[in-house]
C-alpha atoms as a PDB file:
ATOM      1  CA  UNK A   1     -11.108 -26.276  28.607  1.00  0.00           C
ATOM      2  CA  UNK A   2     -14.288 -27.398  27.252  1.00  0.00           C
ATOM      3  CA  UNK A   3     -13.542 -28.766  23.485  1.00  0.00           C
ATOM      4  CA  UNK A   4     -17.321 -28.310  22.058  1.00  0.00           C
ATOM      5  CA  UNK A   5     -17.166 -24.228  23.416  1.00  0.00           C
ATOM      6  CA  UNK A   6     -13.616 -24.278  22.211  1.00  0.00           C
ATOM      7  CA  UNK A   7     -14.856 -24.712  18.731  1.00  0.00           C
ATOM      8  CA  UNK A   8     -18.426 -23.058  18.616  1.00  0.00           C
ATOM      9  CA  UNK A   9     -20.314 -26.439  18.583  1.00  0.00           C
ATOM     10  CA  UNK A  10     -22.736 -28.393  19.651  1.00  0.00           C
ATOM     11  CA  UNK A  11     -21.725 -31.322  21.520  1.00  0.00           C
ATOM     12  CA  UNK A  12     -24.088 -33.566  18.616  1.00  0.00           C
ATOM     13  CA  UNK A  13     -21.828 -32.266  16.107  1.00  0.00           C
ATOM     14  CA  UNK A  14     -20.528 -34.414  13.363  1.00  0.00           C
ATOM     15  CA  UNK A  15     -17.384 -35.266  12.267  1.00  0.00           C
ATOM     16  CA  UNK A  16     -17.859 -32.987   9.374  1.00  0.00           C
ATOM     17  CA  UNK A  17     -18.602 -30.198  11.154  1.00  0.00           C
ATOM     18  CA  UNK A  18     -15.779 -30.670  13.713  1.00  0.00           C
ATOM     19  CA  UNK A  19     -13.628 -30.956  10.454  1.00  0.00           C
ATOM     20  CA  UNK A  20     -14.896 -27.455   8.890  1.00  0.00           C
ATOM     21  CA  UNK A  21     -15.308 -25.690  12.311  1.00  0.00           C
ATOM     22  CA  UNK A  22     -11.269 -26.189  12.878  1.00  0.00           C
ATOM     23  CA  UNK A  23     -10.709 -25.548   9.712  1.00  0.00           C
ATOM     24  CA  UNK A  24     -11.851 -22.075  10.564  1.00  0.00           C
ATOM     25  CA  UNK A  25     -10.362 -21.102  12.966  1.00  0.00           C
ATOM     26  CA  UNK A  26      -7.592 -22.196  12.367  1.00  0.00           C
ATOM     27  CA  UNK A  27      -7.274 -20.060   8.964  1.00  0.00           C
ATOM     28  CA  UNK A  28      -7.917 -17.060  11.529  1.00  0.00           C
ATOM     29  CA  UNK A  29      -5.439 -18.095  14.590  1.00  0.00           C
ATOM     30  CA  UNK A  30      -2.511 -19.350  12.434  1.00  0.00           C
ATOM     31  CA  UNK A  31       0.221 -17.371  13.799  1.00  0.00           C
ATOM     32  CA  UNK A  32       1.983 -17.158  10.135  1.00  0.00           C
ATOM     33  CA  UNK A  33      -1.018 -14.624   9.706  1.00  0.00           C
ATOM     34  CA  UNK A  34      -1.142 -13.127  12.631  1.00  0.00           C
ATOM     35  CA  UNK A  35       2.864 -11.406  12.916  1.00  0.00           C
ATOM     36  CA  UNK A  36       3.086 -12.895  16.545  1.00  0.00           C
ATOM     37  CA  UNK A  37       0.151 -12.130  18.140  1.00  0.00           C
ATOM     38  CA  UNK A  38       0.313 -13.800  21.747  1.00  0.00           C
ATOM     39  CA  UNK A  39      -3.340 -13.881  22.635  1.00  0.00           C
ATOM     40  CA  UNK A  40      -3.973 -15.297  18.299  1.00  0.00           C
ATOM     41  CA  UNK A  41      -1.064 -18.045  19.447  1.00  0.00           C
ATOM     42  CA  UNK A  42      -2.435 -18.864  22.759  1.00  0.00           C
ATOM     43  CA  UNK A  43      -6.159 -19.524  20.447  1.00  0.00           C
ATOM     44  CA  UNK A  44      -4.544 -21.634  17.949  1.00  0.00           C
ATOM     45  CA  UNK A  45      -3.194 -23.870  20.844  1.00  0.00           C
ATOM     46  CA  UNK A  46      -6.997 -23.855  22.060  1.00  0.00           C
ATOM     47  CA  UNK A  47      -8.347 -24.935  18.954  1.00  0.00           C
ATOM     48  CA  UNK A  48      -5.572 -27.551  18.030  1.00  0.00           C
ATOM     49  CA  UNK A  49      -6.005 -28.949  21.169  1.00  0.00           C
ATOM     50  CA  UNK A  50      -9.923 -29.550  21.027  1.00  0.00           C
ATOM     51  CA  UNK A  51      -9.450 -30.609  17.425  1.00  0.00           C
ATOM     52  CA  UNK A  52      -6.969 -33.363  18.000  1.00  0.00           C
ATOM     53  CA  UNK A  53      -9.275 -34.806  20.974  1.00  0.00           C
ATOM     54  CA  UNK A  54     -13.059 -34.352  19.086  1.00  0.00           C
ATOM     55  CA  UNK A  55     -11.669 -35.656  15.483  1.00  0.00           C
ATOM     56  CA  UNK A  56      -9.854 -38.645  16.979  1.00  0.00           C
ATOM     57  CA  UNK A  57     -13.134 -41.158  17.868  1.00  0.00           C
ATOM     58  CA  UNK A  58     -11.989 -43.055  20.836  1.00  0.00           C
ATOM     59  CA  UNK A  59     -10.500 -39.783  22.675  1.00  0.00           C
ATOM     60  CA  UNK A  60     -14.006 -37.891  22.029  1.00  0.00           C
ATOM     61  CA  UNK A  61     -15.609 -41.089  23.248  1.00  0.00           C
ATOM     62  CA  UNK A  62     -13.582 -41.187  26.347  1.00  0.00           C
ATOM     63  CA  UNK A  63     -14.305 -36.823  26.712  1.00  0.00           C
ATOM     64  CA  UNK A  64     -17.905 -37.009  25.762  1.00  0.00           C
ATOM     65  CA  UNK A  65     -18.563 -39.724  28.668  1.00  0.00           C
ATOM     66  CA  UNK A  66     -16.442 -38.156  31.532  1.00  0.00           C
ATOM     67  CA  UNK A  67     -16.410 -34.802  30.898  1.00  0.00           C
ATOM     68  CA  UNK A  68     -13.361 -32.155  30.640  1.00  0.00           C
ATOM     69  CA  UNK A  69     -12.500 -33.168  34.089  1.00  0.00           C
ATOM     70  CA  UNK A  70     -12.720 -36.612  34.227  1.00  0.00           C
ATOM     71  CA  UNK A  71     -10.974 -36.890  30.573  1.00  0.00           C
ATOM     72  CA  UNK A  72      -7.977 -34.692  32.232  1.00  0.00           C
ATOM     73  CA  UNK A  73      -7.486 -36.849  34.857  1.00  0.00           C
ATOM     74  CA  UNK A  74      -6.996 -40.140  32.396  1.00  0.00           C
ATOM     75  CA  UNK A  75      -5.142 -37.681  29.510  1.00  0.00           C
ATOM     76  CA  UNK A  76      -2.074 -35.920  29.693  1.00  0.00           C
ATOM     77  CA  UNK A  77      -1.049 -33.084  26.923  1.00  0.00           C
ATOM     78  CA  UNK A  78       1.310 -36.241  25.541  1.00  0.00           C
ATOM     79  CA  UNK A  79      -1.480 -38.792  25.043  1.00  0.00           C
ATOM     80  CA  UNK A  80      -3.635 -35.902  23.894  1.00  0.00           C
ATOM     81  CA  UNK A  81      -1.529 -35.107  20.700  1.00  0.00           C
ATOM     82  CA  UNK A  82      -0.383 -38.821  20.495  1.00  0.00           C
ATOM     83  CA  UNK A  83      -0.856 -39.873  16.622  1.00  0.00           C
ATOM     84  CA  UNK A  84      -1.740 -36.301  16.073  1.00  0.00           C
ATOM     85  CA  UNK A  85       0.434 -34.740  13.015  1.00  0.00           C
ATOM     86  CA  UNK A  86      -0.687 -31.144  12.685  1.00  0.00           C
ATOM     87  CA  UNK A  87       1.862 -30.376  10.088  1.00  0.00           C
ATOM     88  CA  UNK A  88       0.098 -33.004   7.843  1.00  0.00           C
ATOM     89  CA  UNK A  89      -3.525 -31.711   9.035  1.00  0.00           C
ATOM     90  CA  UNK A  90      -2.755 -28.492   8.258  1.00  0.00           C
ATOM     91  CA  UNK A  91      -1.329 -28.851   4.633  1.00  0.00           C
ATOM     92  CA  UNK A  92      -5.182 -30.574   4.222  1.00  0.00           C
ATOM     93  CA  UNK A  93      -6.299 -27.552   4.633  1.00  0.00           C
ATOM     94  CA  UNK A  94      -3.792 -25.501   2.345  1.00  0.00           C
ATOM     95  CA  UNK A  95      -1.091 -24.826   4.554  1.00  0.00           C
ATOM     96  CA  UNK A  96       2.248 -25.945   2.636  1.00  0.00           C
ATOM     97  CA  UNK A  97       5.336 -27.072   4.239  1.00  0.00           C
ATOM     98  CA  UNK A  98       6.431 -27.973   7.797  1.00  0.00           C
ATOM     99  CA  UNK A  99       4.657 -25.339  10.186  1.00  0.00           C
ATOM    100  CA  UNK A 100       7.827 -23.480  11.751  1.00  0.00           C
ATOM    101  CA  UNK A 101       6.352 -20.019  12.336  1.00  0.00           C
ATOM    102  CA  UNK A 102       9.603 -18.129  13.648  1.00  0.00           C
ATOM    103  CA  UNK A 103       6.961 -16.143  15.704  1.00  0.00           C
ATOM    104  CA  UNK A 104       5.076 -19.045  17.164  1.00  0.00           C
ATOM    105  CA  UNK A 105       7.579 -21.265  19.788  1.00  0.00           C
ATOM    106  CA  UNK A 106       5.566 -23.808  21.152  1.00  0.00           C
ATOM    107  CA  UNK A 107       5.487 -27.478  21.033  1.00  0.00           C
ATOM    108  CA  UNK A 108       2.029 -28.200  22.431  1.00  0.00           C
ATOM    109  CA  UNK A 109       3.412 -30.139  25.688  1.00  0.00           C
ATOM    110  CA  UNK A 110       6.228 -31.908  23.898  1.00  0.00           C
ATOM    111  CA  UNK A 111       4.758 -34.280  21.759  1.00  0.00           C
ATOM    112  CA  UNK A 112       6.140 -35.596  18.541  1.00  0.00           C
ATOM    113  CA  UNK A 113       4.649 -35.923  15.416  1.00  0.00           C
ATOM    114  CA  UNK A 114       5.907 -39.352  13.142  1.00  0.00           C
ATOM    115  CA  UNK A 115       8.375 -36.916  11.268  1.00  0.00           C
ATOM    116  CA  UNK A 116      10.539 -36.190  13.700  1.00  0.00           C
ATOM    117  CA  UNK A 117       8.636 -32.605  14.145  1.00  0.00           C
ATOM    118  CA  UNK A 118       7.062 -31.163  16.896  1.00  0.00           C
ATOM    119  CA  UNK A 119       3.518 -30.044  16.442  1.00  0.00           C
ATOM    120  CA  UNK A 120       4.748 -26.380  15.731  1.00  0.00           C
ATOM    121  CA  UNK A 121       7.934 -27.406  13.328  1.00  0.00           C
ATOM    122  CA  UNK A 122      10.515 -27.740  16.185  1.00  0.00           C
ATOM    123  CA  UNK A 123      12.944 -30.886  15.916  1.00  0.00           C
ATOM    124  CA  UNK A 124      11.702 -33.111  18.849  1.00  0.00           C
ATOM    125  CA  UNK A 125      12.710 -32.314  22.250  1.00  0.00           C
ATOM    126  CA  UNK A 126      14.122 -29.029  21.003  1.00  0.00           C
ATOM    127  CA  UNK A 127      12.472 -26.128  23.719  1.00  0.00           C
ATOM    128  CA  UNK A 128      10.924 -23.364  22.912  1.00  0.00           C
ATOM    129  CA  UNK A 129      12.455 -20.645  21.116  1.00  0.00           C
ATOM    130  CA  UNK A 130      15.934 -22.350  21.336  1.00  0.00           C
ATOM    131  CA  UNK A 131      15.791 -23.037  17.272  1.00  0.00           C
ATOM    132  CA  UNK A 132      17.063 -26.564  17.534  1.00  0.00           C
ATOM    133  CA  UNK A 133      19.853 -25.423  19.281  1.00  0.00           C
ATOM    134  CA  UNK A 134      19.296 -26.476  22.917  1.00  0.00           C
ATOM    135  CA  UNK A 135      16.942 -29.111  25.047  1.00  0.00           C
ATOM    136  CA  UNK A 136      14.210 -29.362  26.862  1.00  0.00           C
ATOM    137  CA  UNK A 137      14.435 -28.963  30.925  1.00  0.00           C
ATOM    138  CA  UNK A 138      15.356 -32.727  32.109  1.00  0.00           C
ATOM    139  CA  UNK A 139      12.160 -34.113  34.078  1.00  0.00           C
ATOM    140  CA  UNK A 140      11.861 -36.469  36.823  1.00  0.00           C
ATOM    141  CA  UNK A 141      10.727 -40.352  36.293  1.00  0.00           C
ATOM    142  CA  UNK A 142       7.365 -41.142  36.228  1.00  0.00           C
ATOM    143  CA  UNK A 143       6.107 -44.024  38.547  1.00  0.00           C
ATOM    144  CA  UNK A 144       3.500 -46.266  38.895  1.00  0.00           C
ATOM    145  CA  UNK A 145       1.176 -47.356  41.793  1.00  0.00           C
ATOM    146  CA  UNK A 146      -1.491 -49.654  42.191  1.00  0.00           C
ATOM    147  CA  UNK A 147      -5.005 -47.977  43.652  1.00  0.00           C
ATOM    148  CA  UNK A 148      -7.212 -50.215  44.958  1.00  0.00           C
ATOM    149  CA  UNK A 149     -11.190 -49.007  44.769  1.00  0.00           C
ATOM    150  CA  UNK A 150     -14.408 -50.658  45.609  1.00  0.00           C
ATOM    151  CA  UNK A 151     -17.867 -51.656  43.680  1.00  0.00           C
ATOM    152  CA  UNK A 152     -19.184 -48.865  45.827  1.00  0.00           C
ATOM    153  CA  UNK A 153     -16.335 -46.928  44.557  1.00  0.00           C
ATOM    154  CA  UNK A 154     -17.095 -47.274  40.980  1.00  0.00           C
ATOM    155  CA  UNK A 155     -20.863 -46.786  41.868  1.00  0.00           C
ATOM    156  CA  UNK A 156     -20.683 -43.807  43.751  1.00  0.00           C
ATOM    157  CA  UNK A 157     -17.257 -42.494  42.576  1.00  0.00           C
ATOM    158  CA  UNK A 158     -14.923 -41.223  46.194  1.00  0.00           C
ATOM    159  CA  UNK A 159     -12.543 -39.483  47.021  1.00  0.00           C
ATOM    160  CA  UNK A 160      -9.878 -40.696  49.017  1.00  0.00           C
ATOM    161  CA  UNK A 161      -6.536 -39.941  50.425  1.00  0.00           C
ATOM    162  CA  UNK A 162      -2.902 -41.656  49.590  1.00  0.00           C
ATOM    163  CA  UNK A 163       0.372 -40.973  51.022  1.00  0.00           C
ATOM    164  CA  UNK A 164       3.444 -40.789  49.134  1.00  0.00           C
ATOM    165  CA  UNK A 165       6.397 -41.105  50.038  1.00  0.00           C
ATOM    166  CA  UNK A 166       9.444 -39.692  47.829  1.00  0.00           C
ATOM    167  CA  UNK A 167      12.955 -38.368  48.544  1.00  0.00           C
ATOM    168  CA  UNK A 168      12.342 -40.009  52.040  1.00  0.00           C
ATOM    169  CA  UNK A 169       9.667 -36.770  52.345  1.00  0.00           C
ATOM    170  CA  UNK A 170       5.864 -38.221  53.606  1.00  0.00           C
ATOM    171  CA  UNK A 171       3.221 -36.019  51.700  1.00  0.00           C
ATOM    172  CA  UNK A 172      -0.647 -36.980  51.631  1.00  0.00           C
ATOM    173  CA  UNK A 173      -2.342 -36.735  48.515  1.00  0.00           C
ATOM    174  CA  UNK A 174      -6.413 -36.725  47.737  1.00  0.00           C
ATOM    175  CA  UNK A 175      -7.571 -38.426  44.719  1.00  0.00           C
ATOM    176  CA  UNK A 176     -10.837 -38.037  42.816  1.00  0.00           C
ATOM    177  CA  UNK A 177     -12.249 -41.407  41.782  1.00  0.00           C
ATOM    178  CA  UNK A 178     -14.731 -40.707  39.318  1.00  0.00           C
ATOM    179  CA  UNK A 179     -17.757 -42.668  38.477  1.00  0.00           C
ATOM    180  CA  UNK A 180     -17.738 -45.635  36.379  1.00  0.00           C
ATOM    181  CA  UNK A 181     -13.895 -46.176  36.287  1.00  0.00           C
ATOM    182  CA  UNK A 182     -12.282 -48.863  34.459  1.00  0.00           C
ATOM    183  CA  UNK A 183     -10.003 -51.722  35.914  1.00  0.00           C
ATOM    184  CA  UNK A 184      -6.383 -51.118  34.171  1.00  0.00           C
ATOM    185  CA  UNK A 185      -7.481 -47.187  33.917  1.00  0.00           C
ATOM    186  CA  UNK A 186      -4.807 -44.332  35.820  1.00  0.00           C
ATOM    187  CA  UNK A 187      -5.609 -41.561  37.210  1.00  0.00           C
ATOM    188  CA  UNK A 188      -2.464 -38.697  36.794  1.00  0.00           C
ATOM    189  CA  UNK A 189      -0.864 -36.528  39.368  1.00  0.00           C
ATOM    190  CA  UNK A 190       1.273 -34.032  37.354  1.00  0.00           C
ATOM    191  CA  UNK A 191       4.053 -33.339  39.186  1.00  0.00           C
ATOM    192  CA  UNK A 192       3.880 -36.422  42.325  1.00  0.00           C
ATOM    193  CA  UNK A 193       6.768 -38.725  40.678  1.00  0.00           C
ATOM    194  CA  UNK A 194       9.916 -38.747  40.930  1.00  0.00           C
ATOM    195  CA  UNK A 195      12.301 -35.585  41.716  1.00  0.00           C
ATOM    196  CA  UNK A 196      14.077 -34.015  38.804  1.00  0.00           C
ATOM    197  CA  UNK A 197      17.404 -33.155  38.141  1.00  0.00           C
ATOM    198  CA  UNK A 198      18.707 -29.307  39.064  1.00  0.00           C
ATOM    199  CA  UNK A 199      16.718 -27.289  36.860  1.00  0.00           C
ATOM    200  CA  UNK A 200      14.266 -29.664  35.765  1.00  0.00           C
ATOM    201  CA  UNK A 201      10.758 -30.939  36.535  1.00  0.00           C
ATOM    202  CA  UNK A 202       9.171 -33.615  38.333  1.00  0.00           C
ATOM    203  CA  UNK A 203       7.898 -36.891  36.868  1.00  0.00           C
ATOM    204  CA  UNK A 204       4.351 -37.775  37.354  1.00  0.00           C
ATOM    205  CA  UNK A 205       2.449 -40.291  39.253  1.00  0.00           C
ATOM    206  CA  UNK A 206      -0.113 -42.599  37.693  1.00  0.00           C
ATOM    207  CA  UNK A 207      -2.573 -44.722  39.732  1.00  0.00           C
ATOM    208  CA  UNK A 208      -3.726 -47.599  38.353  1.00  0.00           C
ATOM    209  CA  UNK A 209      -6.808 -48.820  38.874  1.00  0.00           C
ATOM    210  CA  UNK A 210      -6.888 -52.041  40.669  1.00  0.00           C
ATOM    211  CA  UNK A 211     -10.829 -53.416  41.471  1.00  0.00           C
ATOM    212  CA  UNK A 212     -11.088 -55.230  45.118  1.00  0.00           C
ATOM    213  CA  UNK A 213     -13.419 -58.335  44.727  1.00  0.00           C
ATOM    214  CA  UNK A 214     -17.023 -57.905  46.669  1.00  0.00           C
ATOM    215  CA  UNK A 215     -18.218 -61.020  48.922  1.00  0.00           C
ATOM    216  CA  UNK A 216     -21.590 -60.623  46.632  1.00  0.00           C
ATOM    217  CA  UNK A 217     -21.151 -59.271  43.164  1.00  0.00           C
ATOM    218  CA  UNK A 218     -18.900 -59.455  40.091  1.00  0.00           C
ATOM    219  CA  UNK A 219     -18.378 -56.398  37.776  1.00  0.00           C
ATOM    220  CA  UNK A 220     -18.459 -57.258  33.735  1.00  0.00           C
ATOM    221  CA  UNK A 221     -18.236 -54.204  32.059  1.00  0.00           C
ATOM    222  CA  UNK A 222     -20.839 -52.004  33.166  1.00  0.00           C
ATOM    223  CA  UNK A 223     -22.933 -54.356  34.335  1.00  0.00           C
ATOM    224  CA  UNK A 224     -23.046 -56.441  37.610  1.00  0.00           C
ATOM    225  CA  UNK A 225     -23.892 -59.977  38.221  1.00  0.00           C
ATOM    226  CA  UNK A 226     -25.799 -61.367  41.368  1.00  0.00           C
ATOM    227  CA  UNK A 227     -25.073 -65.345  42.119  1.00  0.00           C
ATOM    228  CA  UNK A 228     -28.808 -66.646  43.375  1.00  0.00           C
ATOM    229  CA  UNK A 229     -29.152 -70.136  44.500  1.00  0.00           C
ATOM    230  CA  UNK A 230     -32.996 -71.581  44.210  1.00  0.00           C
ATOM    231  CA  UNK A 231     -33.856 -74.685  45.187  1.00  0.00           C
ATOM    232  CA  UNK A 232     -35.286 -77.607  42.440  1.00  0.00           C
ATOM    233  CA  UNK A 233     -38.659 -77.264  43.755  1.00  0.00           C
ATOM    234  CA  UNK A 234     -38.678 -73.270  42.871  1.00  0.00           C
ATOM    235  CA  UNK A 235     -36.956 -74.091  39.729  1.00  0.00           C
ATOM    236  CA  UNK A 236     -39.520 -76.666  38.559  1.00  0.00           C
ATOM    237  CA  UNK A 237     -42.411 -74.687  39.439  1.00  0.00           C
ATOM    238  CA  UNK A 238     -41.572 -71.008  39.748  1.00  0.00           C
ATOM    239  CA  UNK A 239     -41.302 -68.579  42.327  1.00  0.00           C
ATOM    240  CA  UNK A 240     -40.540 -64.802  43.580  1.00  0.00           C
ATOM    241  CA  UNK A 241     -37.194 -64.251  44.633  1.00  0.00           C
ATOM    242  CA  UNK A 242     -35.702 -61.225  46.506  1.00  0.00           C
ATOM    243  CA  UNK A 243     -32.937 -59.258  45.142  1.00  0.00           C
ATOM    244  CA  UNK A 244     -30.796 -56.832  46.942  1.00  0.00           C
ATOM    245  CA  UNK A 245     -28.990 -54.601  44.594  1.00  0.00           C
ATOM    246  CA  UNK A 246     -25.346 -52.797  45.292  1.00  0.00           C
ATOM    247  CA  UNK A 247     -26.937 -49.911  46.519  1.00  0.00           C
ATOM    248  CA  UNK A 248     -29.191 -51.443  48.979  1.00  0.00           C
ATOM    249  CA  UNK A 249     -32.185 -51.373  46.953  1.00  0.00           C
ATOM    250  CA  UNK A 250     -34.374 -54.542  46.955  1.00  0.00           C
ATOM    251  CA  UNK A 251     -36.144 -55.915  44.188  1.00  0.00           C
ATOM    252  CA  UNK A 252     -38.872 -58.705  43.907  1.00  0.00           C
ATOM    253  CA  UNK A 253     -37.932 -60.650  40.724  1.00  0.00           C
ATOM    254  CA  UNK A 254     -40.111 -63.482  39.417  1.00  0.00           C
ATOM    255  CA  UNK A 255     -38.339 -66.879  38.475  1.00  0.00           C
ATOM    256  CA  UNK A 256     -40.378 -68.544  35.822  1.00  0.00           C
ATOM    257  CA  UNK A 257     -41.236 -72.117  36.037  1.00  0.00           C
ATOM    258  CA  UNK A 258     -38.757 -74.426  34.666  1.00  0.00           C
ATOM    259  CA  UNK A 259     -35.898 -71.955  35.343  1.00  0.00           C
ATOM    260  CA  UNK A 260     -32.472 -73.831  34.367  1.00  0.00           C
ATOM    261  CA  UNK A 261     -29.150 -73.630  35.854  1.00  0.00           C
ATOM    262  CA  UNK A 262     -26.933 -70.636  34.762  1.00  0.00           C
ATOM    263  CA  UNK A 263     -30.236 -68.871  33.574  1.00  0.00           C
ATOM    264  CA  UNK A 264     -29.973 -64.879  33.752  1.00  0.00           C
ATOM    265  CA  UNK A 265     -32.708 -62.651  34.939  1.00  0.00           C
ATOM    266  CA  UNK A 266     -31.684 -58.705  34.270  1.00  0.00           C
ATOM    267  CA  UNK A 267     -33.002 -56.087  36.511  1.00  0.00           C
ATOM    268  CA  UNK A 268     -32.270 -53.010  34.126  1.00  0.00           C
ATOM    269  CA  UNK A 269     -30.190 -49.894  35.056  1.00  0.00           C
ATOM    270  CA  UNK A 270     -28.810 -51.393  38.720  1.00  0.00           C
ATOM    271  CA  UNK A 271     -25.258 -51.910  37.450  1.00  0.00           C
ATOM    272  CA  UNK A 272     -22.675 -49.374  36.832  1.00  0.00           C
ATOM    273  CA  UNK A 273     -22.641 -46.312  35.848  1.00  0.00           C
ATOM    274  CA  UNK A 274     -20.801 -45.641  32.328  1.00  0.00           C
ATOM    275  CA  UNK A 275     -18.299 -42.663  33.815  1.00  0.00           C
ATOM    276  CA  UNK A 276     -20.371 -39.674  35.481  1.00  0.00           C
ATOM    277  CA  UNK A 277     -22.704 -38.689  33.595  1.00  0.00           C
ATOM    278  CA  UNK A 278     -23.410 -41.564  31.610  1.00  0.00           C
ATOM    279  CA  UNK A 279     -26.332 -44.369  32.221  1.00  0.00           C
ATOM    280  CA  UNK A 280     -26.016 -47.395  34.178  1.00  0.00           C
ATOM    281  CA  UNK A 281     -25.784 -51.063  33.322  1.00  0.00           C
ATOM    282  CA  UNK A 282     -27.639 -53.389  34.341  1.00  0.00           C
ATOM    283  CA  UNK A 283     -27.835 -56.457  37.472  1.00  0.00           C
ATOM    284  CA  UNK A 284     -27.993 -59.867  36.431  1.00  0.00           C
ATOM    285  CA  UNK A 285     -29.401 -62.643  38.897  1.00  0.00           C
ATOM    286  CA  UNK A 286     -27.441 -65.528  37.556  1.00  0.00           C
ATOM    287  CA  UNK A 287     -29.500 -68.760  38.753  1.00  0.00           C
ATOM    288  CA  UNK A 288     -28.045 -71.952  40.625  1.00  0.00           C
ATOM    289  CA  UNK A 289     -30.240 -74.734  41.831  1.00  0.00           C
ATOM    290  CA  UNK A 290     -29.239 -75.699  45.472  1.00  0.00           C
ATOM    291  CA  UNK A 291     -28.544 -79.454  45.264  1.00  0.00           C
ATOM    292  CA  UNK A 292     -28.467 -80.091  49.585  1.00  0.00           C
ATOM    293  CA  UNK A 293     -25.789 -82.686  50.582  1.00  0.00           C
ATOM    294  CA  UNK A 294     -28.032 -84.740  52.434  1.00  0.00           C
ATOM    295  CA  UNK A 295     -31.463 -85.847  52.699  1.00  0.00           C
ATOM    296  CA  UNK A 296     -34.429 -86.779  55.367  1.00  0.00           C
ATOM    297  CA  UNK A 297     -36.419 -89.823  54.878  1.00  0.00           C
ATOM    298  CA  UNK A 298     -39.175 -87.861  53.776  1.00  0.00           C
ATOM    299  CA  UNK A 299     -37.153 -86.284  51.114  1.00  0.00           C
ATOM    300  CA  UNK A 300     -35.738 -89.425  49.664  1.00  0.00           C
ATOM    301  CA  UNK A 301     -39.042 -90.763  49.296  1.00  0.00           C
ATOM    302  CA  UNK A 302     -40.647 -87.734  47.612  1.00  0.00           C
ATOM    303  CA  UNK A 303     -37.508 -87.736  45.551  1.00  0.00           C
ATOM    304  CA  UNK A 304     -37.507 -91.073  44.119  1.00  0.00           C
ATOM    305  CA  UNK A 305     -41.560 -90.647  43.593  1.00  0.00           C
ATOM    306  CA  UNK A 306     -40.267 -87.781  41.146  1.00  0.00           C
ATOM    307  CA  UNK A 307     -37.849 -90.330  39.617  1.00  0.00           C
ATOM    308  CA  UNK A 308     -40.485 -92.719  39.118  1.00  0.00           C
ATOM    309  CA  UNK A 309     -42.818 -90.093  37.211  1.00  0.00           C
ATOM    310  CA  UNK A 310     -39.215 -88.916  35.252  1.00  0.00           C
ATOM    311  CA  UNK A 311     -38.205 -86.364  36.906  1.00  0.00           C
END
C-alpha cells in the first residue's frame, strides 16, 4: 500500500494536511455511516492504516526513506498501530464514544490501544465478530536470529539465502537486504517462527542485523571512515595521497602541509547510502603519521638536524 496515494497526497505534504486529508475520509469510510458496507470497511482500514504511519514522525521518517517495501519488511501491522489510539483520534474529529460499529469486526492486526480497546472497540484479543465472547486463534512463538551482512551489503543492498530449520523440517529461505540497513535493525518473515498450536498460526521470524567488521573501513552512521598512515615528512610538508573507496573507486586527495594526527579529510557522498533511495554519506581519511621502529644512520642524523632547528 502506498500511504501518500492512500490519502490523495503529495509525498511533501504537511502534517496539517495529513491531519485534514484523514479527517476526510474518514468522515466518508466510517462504517457507522456506511450500514456495513464491505468495500467502505476495507477503505477505512486503508486510510487508518496510512494515517497512523504518516502522522506518527519517526514511522513516516522510517517509510519516506525506504519506501512501502522496505518499511514492510522492518514494520509489522503490530508496530504499525503501536501508540496508535483511534478511538481517541477519532472523537478529535467528532466521533463520540468508543468506536464499536456492530457492522465493522476488525481489529486492525490485533493491536491494542492504552484502554484496553482494540482499534475498532473490541476488548483486546477478542476476534472478530465473536463480541467479546471468544479469542483470538493461538499463534506460534516468534524467534530471533542473528544475520550477519557486509559493508558491501549495506552499500549495494543483496539478497541472500538462509536455511531454517524448525520442527526438525530444513526449509531455505531468501532474504532481501535493502540498502542502507541499520546494525540492531530486523528484517520480518511472517509466518517462519515457530509452529502453532492446532488451529492456530505460526510465529514469525526476525533477523537481526548483525554488521561483519571490514579489514579496511569502519561504518559510523552513514558515513565510512578510511585509516591512512602518512609519514612525518608528508605531514610537515604536504602531499597527494591515494584513496580507494568501498566501491573500488580511487580518489587523489591532497594532505595539506602541517597535517596533524587524527586529522579528517572527507571525500563527500562515498559512504553509505541512507536506505534505497536516499543519498549517501560521506568517506573520511582519518590521518596517522607512521612513526618507523627503527632508523638508518642517515635518518638519525637528518632527524636530530630537525631537533636541533626544533622540530
Amino acid at each position: 500500500m502506498e500511504y501518500y496515494e492512500t490519502l490523495g497526497l503529495a509525498k511533501a505534504a504537511s502534517p496539517e494536511e495529513i491531519k485534514k486529508a484523514y479527517r476526510k475520509l474518514a468522515f466518508k469510510y466510517h462504517p457507522d455511516k456506511n450500514n456495513g458496507n464491505k468495500e467502505y470497511e476495507a477503505k477505512f482500514k486503508e486510510i487508518s492504516e496510512a494515517y497512523a504511519v504518516l502522522s506518527d514522525p519517526e514511522k513516516k521518517k522510517q517509510y519516506d526513506t525506504y519506501g512501502s517495501a522496505g518499511f514492510h519488511q522492518r514494520y509489522s501491522k503490530e508496530d504499525i498501530f503501536k501508540n496508535f489510539d483511534l478511538n481517541d483520534i477519532l472523537r478529535q474529529f467528532g466521533f463520540g464514544g468508543n468506536f464499536n460499529s456492530t457492522g465493522f469486526r476488525s481489529n486492525m492486526g490485533g493491536s491494542s490501544s492504552p484502554h484496553g480497546y482494540s482499534f475498532f472497540g473490541q476488548p483486546n484479543g477478542a476476534q472478530a465478530g465473536c463480541g467479546g465472547g471468544c479469542h483470538a486463534p493461538a499463534k506460534g512463538q516468534d524467534i530471533t536470529y542473528q544475520l550477519s551482512v557486509s559493508l558491501q551489503d549495506v552499500l549495494y543492498g543483496n539478497e541472500k539465502e538462509i536455511t531454517l530449520r524448525t520442527n526438525g523440517k530444513t526449509e531455505n529461505v531468501s532474504v532481501k537486504i535493502p540498502m542502507g540497513i541499520e546494525e540492531g535493525k530486523k528484517l520480518r518473515l511472517k509466518g517462519k517462527g515457530g509452529a502453532a498450536p492446532p488451529g492456530g498460526i505460526p510465529g514469525d521470524l526476525y533477523l537481526k542485523i548483525q554488521l561483519e567488521p571490514h579489514s579496511v573501513f569502519q561504518r559510523e552512521g552513514e558515513d565510512l571512515i578510511y585509516h591512512k598512515k602518512v609519514t612525518f615528512s608528508e605531514a610537515c610538508l604536504g602531499a597527494k595521497i591515494e584513496v580507494e573507496s568501498l566501491d573500488d573507486k580511487k580518489f587523489m586527495v591532497t594532505l595539506p602541509p602541517g597535517t596533524n594526527g587524527d586529522s579528517r579529510l572527507r571525500i563527500k557522498g562515498q559512504g553509505l547510502p541512507s536506505g534505497p533511495i536516499g543519498e549517501r554519506g560521506d568517506l573520511y581519511v582519518k590521518i596517522g603519521v607512521d612513526i618507523p621502529k627503527e632508523l638508518s644512520e642517515a635518518q638519525i642524523k637528518a632527524i636530530k638536524s630537525l631537533k636541533k632547528s626544533g622540530l
